[in-house]
C-alpha atoms as a PDB file:
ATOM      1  CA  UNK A   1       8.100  -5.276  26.926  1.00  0.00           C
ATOM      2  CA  UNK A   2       4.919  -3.827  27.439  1.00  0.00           C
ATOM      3  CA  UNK A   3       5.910  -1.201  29.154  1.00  0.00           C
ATOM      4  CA  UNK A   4       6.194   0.633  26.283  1.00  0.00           C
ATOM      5  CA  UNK A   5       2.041   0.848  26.237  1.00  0.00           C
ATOM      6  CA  UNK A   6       2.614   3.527  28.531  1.00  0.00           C
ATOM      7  CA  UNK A   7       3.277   5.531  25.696  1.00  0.00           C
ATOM      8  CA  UNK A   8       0.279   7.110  24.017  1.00  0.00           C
ATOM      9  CA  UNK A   9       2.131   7.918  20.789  1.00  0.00           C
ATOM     10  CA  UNK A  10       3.218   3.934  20.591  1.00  0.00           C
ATOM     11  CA  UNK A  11      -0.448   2.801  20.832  1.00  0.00           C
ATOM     12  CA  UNK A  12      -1.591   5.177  18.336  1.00  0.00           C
ATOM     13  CA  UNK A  13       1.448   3.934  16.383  1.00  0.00           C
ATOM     14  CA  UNK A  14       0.431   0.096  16.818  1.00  0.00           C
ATOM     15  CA  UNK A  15      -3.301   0.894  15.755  1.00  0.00           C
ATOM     16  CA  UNK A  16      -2.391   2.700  12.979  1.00  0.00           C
ATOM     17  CA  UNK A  17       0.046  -0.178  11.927  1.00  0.00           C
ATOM     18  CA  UNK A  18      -2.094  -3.243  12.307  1.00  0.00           C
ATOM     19  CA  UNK A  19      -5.200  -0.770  10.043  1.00  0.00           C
ATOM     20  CA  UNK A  20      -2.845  -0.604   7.536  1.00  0.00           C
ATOM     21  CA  UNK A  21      -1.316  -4.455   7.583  1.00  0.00           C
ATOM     22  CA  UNK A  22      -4.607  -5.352   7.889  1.00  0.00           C
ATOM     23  CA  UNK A  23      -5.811  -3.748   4.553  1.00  0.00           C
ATOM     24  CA  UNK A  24      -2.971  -3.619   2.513  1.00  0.00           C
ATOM     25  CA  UNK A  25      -2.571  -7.079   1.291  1.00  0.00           C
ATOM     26  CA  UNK A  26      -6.345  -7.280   0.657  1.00  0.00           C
ATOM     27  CA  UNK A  27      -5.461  -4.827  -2.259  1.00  0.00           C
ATOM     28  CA  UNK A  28      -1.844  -5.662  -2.629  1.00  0.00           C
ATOM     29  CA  UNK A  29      -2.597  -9.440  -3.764  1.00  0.00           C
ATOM     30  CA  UNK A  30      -5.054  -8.558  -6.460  1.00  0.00           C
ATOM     31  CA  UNK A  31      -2.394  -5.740  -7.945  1.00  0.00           C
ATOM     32  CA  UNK A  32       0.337  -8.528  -7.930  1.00  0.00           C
ATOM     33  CA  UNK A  33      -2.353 -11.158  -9.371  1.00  0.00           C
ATOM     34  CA  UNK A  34      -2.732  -8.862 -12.161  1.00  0.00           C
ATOM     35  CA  UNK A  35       1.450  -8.038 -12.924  1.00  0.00           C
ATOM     36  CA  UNK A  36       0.154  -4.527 -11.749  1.00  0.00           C
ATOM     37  CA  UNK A  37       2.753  -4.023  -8.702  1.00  0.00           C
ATOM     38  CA  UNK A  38       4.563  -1.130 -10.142  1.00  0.00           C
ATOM     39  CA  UNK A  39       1.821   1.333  -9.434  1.00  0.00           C
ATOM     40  CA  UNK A  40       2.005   1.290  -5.471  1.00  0.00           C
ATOM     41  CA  UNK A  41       5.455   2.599  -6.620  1.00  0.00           C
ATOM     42  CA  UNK A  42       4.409   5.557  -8.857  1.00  0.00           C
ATOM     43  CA  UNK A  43       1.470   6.158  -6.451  1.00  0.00           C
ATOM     44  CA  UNK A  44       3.664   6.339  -3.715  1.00  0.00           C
ATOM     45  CA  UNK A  45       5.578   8.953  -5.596  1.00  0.00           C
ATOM     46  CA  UNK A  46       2.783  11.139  -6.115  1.00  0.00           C
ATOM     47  CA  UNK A  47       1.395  10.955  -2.827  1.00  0.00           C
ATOM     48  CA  UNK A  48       4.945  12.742  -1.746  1.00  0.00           C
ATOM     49  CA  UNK A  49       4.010  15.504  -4.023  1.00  0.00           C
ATOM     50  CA  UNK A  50       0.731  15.832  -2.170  1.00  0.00           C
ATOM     51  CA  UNK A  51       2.068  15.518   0.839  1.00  0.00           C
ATOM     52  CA  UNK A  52       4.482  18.852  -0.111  1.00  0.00           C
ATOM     53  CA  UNK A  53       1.424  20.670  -1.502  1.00  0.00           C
ATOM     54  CA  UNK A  54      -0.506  19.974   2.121  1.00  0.00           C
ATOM     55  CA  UNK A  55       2.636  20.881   3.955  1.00  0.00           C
ATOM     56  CA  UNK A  56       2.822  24.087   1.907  1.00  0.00           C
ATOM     57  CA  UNK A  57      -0.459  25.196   2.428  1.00  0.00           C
ATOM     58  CA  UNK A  58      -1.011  24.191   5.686  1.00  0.00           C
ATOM     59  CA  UNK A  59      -3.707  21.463   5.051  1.00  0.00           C
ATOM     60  CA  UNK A  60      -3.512  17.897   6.340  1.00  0.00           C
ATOM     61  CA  UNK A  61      -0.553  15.908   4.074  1.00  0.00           C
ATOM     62  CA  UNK A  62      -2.710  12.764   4.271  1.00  0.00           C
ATOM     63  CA  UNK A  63      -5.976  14.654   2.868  1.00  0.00           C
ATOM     64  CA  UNK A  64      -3.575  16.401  -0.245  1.00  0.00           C
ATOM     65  CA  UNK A  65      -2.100  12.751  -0.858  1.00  0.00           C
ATOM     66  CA  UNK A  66      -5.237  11.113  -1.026  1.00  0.00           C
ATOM     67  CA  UNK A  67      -6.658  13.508  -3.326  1.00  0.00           C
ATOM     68  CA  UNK A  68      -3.404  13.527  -5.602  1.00  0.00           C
ATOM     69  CA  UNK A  69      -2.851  10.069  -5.542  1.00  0.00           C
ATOM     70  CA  UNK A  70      -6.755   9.332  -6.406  1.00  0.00           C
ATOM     71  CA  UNK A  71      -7.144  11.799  -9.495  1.00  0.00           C
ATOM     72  CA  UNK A  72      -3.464  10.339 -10.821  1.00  0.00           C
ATOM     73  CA  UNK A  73      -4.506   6.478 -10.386  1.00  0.00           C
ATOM     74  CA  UNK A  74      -7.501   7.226 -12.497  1.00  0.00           C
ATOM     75  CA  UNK A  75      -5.665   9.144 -14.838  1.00  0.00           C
ATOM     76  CA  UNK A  76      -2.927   5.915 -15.070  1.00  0.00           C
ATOM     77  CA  UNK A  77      -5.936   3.746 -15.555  1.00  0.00           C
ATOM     78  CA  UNK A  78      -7.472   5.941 -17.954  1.00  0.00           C
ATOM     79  CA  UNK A  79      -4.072   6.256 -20.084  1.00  0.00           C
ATOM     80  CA  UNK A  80      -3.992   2.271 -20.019  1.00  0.00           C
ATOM     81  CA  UNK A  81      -7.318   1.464 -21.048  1.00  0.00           C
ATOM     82  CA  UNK A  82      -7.688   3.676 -23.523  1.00  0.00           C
ATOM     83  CA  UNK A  83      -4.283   2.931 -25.247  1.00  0.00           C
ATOM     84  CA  UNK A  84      -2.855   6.090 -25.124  1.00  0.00           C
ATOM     85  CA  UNK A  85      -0.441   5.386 -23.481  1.00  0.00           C
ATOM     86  CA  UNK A  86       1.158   1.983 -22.401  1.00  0.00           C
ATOM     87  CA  UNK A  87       0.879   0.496 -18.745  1.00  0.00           C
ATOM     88  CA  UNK A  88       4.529   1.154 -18.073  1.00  0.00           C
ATOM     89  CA  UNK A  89       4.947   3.852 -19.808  1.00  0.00           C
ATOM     90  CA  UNK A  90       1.788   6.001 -17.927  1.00  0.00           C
ATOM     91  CA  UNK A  91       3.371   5.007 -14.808  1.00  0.00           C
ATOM     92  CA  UNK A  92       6.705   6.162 -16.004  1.00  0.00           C
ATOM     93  CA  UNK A  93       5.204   9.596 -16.668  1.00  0.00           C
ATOM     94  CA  UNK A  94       3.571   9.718 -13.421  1.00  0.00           C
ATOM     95  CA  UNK A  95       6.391   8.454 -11.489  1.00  0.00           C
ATOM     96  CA  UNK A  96       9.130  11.179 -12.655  1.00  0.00           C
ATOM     97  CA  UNK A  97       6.740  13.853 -13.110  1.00  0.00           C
ATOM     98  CA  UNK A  98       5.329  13.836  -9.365  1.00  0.00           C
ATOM     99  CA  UNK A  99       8.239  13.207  -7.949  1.00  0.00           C
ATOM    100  CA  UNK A 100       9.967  16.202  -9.668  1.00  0.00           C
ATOM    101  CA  UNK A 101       6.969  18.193  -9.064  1.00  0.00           C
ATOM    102  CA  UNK A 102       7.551  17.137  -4.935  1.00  0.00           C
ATOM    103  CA  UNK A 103      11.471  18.100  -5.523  1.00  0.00           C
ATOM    104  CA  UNK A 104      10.357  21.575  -6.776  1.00  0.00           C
ATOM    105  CA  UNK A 105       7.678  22.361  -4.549  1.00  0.00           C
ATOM    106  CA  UNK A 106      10.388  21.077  -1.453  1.00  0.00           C
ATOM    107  CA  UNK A 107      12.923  23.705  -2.812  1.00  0.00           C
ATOM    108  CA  UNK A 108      10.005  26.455  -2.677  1.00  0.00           C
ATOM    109  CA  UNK A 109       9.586  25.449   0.871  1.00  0.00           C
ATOM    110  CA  UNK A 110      13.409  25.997   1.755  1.00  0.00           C
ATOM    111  CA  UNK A 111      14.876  22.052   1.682  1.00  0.00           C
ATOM    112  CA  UNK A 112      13.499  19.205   4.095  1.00  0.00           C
ATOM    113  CA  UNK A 113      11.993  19.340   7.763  1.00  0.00           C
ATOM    114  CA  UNK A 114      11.224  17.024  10.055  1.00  0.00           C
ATOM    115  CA  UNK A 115       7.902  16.903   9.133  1.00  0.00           C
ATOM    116  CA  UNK A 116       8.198  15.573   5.507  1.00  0.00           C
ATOM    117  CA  UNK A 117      11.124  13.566   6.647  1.00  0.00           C
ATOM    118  CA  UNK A 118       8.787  11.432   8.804  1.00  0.00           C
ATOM    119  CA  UNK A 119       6.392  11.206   5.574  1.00  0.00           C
ATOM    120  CA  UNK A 120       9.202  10.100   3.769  1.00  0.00           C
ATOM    121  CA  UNK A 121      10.536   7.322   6.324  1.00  0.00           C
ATOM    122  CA  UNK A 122       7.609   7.004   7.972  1.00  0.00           C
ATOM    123  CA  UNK A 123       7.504   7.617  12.192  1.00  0.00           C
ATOM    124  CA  UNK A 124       4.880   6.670  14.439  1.00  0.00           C
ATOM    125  CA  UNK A 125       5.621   9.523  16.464  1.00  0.00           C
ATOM    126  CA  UNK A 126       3.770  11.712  13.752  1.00  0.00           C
ATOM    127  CA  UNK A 127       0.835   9.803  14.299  1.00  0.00           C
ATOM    128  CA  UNK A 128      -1.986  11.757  15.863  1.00  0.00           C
ATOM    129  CA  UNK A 129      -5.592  10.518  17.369  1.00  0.00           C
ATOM    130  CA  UNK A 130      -7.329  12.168  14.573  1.00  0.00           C
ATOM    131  CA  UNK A 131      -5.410  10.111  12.127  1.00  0.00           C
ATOM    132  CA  UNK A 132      -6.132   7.222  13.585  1.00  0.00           C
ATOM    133  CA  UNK A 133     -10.212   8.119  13.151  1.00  0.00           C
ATOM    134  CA  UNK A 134      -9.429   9.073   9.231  1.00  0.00           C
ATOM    135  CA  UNK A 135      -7.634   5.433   8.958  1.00  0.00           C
ATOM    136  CA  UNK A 136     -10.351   3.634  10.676  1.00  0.00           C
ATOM    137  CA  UNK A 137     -12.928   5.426   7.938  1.00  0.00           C
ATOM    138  CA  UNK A 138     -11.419   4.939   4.822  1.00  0.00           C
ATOM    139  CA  UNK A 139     -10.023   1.233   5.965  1.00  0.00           C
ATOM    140  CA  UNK A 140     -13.773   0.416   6.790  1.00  0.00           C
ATOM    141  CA  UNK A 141     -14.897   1.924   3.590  1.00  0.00           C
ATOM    142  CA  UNK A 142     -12.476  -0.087   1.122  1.00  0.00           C
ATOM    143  CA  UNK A 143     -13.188  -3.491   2.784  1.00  0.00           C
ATOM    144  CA  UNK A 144     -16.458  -2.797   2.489  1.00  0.00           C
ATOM    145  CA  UNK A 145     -15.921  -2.538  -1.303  1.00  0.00           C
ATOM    146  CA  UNK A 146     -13.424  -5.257  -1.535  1.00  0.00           C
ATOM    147  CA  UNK A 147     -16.174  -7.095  -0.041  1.00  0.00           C
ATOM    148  CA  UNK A 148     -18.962  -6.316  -2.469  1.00  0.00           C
ATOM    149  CA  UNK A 149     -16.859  -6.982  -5.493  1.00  0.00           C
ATOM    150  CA  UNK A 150     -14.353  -9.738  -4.224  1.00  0.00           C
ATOM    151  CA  UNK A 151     -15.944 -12.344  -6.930  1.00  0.00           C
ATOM    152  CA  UNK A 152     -15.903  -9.622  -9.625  1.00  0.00           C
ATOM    153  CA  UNK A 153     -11.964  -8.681  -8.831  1.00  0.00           C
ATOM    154  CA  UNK A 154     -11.349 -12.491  -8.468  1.00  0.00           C
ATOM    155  CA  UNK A 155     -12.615 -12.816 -11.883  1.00  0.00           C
ATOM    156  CA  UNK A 156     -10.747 -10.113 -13.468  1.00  0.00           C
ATOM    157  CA  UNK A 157      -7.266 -11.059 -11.635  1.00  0.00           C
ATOM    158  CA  UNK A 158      -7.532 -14.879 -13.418  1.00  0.00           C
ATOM    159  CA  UNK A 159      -9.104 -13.896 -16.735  1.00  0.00           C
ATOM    160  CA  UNK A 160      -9.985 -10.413 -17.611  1.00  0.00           C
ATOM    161  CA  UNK A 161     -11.565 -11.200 -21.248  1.00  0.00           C
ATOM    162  CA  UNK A 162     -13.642 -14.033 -19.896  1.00  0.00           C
ATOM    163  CA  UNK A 163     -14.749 -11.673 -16.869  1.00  0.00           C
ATOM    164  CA  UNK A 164     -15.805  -8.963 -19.807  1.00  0.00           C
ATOM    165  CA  UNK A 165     -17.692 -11.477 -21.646  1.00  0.00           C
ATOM    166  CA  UNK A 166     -19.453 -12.643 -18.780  1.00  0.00           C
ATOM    167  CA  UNK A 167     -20.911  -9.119 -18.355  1.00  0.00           C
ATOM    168  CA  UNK A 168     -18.600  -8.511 -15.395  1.00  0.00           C
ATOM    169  CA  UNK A 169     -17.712  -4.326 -15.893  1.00  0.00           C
ATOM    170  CA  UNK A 170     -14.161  -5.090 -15.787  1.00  0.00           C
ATOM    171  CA  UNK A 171     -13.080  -0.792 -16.721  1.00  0.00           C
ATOM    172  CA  UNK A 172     -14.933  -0.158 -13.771  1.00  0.00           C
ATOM    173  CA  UNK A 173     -13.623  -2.275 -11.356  1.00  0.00           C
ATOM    174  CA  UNK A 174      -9.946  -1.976 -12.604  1.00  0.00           C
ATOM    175  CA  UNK A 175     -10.635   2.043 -11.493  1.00  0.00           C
ATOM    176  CA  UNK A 176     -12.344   1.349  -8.251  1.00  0.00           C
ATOM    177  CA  UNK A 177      -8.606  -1.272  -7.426  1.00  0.00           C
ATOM    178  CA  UNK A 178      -6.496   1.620  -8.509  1.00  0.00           C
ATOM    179  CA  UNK A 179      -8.083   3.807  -6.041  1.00  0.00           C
ATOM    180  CA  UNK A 180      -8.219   1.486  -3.376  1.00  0.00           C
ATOM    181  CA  UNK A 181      -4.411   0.870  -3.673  1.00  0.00           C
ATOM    182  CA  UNK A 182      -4.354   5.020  -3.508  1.00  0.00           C
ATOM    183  CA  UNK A 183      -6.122   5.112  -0.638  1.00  0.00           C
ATOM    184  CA  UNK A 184      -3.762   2.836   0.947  1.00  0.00           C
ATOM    185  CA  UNK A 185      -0.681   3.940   0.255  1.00  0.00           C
ATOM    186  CA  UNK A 186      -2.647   7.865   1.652  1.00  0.00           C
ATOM    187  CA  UNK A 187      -3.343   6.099   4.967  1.00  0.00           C
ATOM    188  CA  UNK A 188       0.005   4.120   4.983  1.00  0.00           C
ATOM    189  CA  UNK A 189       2.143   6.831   4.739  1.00  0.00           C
ATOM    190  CA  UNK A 190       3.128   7.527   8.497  1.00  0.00           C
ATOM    191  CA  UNK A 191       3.822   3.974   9.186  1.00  0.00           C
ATOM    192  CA  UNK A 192       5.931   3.071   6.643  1.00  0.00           C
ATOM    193  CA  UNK A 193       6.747   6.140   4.939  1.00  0.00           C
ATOM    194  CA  UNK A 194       6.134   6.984   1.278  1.00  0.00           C
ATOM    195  CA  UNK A 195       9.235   5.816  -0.037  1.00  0.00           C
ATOM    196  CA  UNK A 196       8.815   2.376   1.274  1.00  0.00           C
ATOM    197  CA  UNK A 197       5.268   1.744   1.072  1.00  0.00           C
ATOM    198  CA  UNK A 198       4.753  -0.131  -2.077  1.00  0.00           C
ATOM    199  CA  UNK A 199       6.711  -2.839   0.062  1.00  0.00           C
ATOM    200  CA  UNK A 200       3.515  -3.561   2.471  1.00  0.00           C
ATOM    201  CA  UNK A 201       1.295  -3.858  -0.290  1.00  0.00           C
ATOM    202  CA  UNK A 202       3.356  -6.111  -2.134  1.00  0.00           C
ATOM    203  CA  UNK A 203       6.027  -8.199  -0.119  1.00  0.00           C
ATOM    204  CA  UNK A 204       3.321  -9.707   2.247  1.00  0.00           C
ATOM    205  CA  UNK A 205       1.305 -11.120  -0.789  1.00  0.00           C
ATOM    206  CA  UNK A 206       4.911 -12.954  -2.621  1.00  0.00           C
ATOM    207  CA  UNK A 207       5.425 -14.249   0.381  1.00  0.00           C
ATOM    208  CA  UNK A 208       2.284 -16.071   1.058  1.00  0.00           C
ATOM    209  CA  UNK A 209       2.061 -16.844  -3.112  1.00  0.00           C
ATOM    210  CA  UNK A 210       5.301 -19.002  -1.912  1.00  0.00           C
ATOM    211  CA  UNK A 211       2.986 -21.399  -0.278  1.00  0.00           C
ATOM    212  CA  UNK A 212       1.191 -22.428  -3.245  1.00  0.00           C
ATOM    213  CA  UNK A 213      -2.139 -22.625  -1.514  1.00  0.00           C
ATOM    214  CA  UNK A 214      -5.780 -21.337  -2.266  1.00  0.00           C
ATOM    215  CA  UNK A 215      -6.687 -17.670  -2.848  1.00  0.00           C
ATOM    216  CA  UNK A 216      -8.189 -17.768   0.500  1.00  0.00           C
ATOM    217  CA  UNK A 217      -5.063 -19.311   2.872  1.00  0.00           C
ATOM    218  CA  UNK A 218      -2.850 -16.941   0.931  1.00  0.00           C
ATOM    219  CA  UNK A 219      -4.803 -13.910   1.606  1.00  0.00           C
ATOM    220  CA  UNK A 220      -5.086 -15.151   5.308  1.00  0.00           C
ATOM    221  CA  UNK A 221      -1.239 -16.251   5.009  1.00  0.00           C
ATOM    222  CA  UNK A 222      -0.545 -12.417   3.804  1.00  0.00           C
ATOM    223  CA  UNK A 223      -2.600 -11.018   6.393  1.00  0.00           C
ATOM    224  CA  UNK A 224      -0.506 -12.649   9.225  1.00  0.00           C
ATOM    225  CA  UNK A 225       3.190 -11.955   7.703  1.00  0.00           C
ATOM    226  CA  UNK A 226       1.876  -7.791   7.476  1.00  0.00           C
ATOM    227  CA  UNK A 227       0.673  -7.976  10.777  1.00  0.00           C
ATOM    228  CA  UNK A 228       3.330  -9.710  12.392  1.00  0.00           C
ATOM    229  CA  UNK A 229       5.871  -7.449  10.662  1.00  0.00           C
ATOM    230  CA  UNK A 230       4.505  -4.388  11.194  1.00  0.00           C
ATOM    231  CA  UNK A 231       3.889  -4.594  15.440  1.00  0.00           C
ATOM    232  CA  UNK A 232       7.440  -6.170  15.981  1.00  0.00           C
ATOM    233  CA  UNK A 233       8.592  -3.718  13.335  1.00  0.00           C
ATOM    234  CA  UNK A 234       7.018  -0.539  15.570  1.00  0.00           C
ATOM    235  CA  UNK A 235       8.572  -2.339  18.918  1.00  0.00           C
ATOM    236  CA  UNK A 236      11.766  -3.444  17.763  1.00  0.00           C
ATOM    237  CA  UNK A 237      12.311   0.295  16.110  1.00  0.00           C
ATOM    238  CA  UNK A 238      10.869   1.708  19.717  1.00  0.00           C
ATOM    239  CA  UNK A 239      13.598  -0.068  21.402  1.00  0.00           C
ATOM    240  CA  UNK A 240      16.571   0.477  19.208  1.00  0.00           C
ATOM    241  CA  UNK A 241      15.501   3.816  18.035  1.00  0.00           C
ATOM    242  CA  UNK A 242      14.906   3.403  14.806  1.00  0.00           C
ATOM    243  CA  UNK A 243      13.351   3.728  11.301  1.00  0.00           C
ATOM    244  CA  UNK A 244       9.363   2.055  12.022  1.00  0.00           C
ATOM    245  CA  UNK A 245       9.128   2.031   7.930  1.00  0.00           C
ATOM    246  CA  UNK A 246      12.741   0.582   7.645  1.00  0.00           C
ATOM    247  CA  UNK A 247      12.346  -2.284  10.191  1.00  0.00           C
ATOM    248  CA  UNK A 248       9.302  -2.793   9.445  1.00  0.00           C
ATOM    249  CA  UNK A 249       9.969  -3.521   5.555  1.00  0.00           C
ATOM    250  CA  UNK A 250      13.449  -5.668   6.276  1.00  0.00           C
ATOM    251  CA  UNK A 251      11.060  -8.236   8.711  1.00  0.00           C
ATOM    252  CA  UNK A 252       8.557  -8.550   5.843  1.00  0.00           C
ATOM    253  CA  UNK A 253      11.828  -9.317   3.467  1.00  0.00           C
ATOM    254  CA  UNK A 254      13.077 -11.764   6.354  1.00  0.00           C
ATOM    255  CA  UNK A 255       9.932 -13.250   6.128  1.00  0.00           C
ATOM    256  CA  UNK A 256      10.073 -13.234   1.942  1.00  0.00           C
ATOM    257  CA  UNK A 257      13.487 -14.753   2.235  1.00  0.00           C
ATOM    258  CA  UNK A 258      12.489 -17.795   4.624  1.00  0.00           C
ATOM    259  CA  UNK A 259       9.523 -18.535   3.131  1.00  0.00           C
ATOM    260  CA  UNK A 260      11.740 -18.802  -0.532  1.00  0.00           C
ATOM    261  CA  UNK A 261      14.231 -21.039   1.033  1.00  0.00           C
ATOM    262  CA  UNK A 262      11.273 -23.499   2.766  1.00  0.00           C
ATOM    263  CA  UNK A 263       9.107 -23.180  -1.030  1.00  0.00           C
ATOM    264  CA  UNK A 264       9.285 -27.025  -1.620  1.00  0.00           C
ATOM    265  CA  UNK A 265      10.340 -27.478  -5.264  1.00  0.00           C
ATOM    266  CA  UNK A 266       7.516 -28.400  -7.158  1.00  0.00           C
ATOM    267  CA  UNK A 267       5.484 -27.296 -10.426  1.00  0.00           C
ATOM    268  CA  UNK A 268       3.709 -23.862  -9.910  1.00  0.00           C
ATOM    269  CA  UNK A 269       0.023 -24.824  -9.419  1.00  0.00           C
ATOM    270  CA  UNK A 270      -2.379 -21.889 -10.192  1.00  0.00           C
ATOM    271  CA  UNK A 271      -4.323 -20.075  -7.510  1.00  0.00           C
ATOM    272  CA  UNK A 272      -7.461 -20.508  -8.924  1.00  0.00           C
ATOM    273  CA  UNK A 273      -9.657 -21.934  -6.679  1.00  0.00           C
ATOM    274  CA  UNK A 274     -10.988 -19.933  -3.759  1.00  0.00           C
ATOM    275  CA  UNK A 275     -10.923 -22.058  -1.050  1.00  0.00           C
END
């Protein structure tokens, strides 16, 4: 088995993968806390039109997803908050719209290659040294703001008109999640590919939520199941030559599934106490 170490692109491929499980359900659970799951979806969707704007002009697809998937989150939140246009319905718009805009701008550049394939499927292979550097920095940098507002976005998950009264800015903070779930799904695009990504920010999180503990254990719960998933996901799909997004996402459903079936039937007891 770990013979496969002797492969440069497979390490970069398992430190990549274990950045990204690590920080995706810290985001993931307070989107799915908050019935706000959808957007890793339309996100997702207009990171690939980023990442066919970078492709086209020959600047680094993470960098142009980022920055597209950034300005549209705060446009969605923008849209919600200010009743312009419903939740769903903003992330409707956004949804079709950037992924036609990525369907257009892939014509222009003469069909699919293997590069946006990879982006689309995700493949470790594509993974280079310097993106493991850019991972590191922006990982780093939204823990370190999950952990200087983790009571505020507690707050706002559970009750987001008591966290208002209490003084807590909740318009801020609902922008600052929205862009930390973009920034995600930027960095998270090799290993699991854009059109599966939503899955590691979500899955991981309903599967520990099946345990019925405290926010705490299921955050710690979540953290193991993307973690686990994600290096025997890049070693099984070494091995059998496959998919790393694809196996990846069907052993965080296998873990989803088992976790359903073992869920001891009982009244739903709500998650709010932290420890």
């Amino acid at each position: 088995m770990f013979d496969l170490l002797q492969y440069s692109f497979i390490v970069r491929g398992l430190e990549a993968g274990v950045i990204v499980a690590l920080i995706a359900p810290l985001i993931g659970i307070f989107l799915v806390l908050r019935r706000y799951a959808l957007i890793a979806d339309t996100l997702a969707h207009v990171s690939l039109a980023g990442v066919a704007i970078g492709l086209m002009l020959n600047i680094h697809p993470l960098v142009t997803a980022l920055g597209a998937s950034a300005v549209s989150a705060v446009v969605i939140e923008y849209l919600r908050v200010t009743k312009k246009l419903y939740g769903e319905t903003a992330l409707s718009l956004f949804l079709s719209g950037s992924l036609a805009v990525a369907v257009v701008l892939i014509g222009l550049a003469h069909g699919f290659n293997t590069d946006l394939f990879s982006y689309l499927f995700g493949s470790i292979v594509t993974v280079k040294q310097h993106d493991i550097y850019l991972m590191v920095g922006i990982a780093l940098s939204a823990g370190a703001v999950l952990a200087i507002f983790f009571k505020e976005f507690f707050a706002i998950s559970f009750d987001e008109e008591a966290a208002h009264v209490s003084g807590i800015p909740v318009r801020f903070l609902n922008t600052i999640l929205v862009l930390l779930a973009a920034v995600v799904i930027a960095i998270a695009i090799p290993i699991v590919g854009i059109l599966l990504i939503s899955a590691l920010l979500i899955i991981p999180v309903i599967t520990a939520l099946q345990f019925k503990k405290s926010f705490l254990i299921t955050i710690l719960l979540a953290e193991l199941f993307s973690v686990v998933s994600v290096i025997a996901g890049i070693i099984v799909s070494f091995y059998l030559n496959l998919s790393s997004g694809g196996v990846i996402v069907l052993l965080l459903l296998a873990f989803f599934i088992i976790a359903l079936a073992l869920r001891k039937k009982k009244e739903n007891v709500p998650y709010a106490s932290l420890f």
